[in-house]
C-alpha atoms as a PDB file:
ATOM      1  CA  UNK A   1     128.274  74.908 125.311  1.00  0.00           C
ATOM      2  CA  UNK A   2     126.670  72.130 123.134  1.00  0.00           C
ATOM      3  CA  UNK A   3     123.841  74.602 122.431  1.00  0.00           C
ATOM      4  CA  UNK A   4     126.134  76.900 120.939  1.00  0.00           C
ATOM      5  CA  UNK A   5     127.823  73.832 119.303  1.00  0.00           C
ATOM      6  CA  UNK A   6     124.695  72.430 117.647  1.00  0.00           C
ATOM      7  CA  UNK A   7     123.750  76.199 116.644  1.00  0.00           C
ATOM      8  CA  UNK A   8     126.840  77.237 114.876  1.00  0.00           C
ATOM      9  CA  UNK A   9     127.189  73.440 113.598  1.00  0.00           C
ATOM     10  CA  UNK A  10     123.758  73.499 111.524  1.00  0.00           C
ATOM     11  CA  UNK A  11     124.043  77.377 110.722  1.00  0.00           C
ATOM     12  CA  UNK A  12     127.704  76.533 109.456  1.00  0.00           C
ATOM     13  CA  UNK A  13     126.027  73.837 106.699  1.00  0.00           C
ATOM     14  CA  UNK A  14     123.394  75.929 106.106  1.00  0.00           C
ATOM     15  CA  UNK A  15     125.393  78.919 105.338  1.00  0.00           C
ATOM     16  CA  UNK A  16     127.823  76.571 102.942  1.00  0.00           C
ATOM     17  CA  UNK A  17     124.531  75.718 100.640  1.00  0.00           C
ATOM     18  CA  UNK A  18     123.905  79.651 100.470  1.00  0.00           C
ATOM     19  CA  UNK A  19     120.390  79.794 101.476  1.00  0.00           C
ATOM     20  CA  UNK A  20     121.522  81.808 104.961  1.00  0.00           C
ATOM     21  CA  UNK A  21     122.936  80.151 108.360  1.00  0.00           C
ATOM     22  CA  UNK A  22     120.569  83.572 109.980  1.00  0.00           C
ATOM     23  CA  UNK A  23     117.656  81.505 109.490  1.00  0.00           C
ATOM     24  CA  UNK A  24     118.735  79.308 111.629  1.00  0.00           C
ATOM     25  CA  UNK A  25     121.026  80.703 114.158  1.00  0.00           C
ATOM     26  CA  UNK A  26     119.320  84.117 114.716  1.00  0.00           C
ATOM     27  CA  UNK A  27     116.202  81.827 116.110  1.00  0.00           C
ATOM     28  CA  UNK A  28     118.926  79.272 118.017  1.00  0.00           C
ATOM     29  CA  UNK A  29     120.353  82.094 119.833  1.00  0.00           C
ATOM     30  CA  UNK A  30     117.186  83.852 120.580  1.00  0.00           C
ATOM     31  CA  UNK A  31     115.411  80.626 121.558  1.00  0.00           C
ATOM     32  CA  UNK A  32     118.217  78.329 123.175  1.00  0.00           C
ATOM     33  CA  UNK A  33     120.676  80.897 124.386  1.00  0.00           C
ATOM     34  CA  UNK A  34     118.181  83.751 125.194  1.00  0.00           C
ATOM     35  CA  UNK A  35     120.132  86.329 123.630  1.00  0.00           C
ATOM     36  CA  UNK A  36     117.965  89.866 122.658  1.00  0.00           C
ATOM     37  CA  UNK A  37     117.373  90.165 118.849  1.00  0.00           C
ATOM     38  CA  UNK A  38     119.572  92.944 118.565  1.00  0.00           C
ATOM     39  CA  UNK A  39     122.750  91.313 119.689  1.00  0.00           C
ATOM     40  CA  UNK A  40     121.806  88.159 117.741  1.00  0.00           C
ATOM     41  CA  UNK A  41     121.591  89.581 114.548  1.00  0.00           C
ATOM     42  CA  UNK A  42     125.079  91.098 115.763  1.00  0.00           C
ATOM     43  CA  UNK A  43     126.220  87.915 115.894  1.00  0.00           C
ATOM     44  CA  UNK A  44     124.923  86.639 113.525  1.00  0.00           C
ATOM     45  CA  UNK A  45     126.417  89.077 111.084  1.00  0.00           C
ATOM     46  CA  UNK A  46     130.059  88.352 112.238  1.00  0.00           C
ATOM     47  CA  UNK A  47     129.316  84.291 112.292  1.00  0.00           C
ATOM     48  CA  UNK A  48     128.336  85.176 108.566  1.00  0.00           C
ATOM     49  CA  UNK A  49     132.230  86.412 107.700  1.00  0.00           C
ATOM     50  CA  UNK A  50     134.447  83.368 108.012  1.00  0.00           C
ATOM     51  CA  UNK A  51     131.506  80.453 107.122  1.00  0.00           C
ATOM     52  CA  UNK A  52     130.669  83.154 103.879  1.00  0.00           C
ATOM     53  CA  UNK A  53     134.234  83.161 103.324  1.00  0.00           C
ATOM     54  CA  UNK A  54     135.212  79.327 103.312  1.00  0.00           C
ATOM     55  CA  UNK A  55     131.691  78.747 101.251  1.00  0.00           C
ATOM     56  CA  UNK A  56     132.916  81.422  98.778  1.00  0.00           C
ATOM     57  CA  UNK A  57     136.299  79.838  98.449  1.00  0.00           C
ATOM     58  CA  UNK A  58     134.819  76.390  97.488  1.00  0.00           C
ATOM     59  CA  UNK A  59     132.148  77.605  94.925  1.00  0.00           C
ATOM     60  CA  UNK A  60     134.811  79.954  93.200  1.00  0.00           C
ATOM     61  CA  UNK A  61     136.700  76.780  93.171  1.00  0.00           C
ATOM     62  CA  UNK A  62     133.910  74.461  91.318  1.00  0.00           C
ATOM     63  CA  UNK A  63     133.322  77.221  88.928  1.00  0.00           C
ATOM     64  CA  UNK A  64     129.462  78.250  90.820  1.00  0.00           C
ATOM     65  CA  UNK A  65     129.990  81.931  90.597  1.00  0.00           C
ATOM     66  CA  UNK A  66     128.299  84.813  88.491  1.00  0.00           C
ATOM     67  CA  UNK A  67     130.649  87.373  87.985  1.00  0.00           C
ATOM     68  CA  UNK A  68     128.217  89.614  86.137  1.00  0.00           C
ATOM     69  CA  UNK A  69     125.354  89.171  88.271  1.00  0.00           C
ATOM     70  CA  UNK A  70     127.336  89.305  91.778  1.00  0.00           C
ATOM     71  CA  UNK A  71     128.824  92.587  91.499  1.00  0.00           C
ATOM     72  CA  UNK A  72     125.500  95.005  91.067  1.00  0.00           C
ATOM     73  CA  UNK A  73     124.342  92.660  93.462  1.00  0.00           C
ATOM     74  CA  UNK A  74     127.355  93.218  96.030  1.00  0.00           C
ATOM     75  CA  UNK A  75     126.627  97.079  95.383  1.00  0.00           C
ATOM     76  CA  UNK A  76     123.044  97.534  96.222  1.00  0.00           C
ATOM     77  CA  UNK A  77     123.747  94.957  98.633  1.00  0.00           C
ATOM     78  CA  UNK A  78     125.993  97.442 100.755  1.00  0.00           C
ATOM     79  CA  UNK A  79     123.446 100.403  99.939  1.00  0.00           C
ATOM     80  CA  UNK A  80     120.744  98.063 101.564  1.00  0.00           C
ATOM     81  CA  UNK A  81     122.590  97.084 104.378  1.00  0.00           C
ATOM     82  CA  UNK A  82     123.330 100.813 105.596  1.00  0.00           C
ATOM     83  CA  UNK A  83     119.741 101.307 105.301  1.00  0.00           C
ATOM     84  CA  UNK A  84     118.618  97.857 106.928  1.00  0.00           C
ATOM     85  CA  UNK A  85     121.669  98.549 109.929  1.00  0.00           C
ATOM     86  CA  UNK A  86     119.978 102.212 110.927  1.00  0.00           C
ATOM     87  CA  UNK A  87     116.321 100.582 110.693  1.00  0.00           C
ATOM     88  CA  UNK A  88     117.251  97.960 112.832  1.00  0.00           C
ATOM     89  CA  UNK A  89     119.089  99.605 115.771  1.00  0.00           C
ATOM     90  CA  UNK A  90     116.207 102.206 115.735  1.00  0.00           C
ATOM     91  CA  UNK A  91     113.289  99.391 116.586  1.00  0.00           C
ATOM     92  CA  UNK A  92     112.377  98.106 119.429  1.00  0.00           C
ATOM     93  CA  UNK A  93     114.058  94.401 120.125  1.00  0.00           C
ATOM     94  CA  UNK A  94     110.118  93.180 120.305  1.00  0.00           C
ATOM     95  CA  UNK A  95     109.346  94.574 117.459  1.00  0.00           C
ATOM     96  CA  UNK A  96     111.927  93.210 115.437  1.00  0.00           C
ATOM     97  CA  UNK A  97     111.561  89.795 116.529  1.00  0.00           C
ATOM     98  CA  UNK A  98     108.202  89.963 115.016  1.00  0.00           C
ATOM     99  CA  UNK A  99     109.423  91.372 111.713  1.00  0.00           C
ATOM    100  CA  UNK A 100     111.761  88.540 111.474  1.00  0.00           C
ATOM    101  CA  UNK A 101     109.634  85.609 112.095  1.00  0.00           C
ATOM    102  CA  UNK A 102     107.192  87.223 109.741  1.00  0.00           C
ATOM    103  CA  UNK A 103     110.123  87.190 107.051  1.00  0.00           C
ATOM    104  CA  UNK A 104     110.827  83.366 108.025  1.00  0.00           C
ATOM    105  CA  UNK A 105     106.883  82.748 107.791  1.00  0.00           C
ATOM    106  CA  UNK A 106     106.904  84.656 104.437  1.00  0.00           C
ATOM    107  CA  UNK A 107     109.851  82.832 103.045  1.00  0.00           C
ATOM    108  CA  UNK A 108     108.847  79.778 104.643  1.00  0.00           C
ATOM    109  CA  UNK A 109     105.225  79.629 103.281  1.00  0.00           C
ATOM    110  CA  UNK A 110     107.249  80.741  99.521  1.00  0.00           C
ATOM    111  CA  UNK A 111     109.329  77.712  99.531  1.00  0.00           C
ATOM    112  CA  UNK A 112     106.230  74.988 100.664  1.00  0.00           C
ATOM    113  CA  UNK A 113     104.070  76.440  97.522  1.00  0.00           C
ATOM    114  CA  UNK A 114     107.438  76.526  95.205  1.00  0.00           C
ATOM    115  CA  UNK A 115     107.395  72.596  96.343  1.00  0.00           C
ATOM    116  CA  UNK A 116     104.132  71.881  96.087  1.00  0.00           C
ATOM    117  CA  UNK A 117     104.029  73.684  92.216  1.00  0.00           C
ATOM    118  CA  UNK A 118     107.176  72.349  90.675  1.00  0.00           C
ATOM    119  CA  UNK A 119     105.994  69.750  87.873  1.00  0.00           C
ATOM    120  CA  UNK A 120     107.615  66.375  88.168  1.00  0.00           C
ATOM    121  CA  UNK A 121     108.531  64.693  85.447  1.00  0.00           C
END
C-alpha cells in the first residue's frame, strides 16, 4: 500500500509539471510492485486521465496553454498512439522493457547535456 502511495504520489507531481508521471510510475510499478510492462503501461495510461485532467484545468486557468500549437499536436498525437498501442501489444513484455529504459536513457542523457550547455548569465 505505501508503495503504491509513494508511486502515484511522485508520478501525480510529476505529471502536474507536464514532463510525464510514466517516467516515473511505469519504472515504480515494474520495479516496486512487480507488475509486467504491458499492464504497467496500462496503468499507467489510465493514471494519466484524471492527474492530465486536474493539471490541464490549472494551466488553462493561469493562461499556460497554446491553442494553436496543441491542436495539430492532439491530432497526430491520436494517429501516433493507434500506431504506438498495436506496436506495443505485439512485443514481447522483455523486449519492451528494454525499449523503454533505452527511451529514459535517451531522454535522460538529453536533459544532463541540455544542463550542462545552457549559458549562465
Amino acid at each position: 500500500m505505501i508503495a503504491e502511495a509513494l508511486s502515484g504520489f511522485f508520478s501525480g507531481i510529476i505529471s502536474g509539471m507536464g514532463i510525464g508521471g510514466g517516467t516515473v510510475l511505469i519504472p515504480a510499478l515494474t520495479m516496486f510492485l512487480n507488475i509486467d510492462q504491458h499492464t504497467a503501461q496500462g496503468v499507467n495510461l489510465l493514471f494519466f486521465i484524471p492527474t492530465a485532467v486536474v493539471a490541464l484545468f490549472i494551466h488553462f486557468k493561469n493562461k499556460n496553454l497554446e491553442f494553436k500549437v496543441a491542436l495539430p499536436l492532439m491530432l497526430w498525437g491520436l494517429i501516433g498512439s493507434v500506431g504506438g498501442s498495436l506496436l506495443a501489444v505485439n512485443l514481447s513484455a522483455g523486449l519492451l522493457r528494454r525499449l523503454f529504459g533505452v527511451f529514459l536513457f535517451i531522454m535522460g542523457g538529453y536533459e544532463i547535456y541540455k544542463g550542462f550547455s545552457k549559458k549562465t548569465p
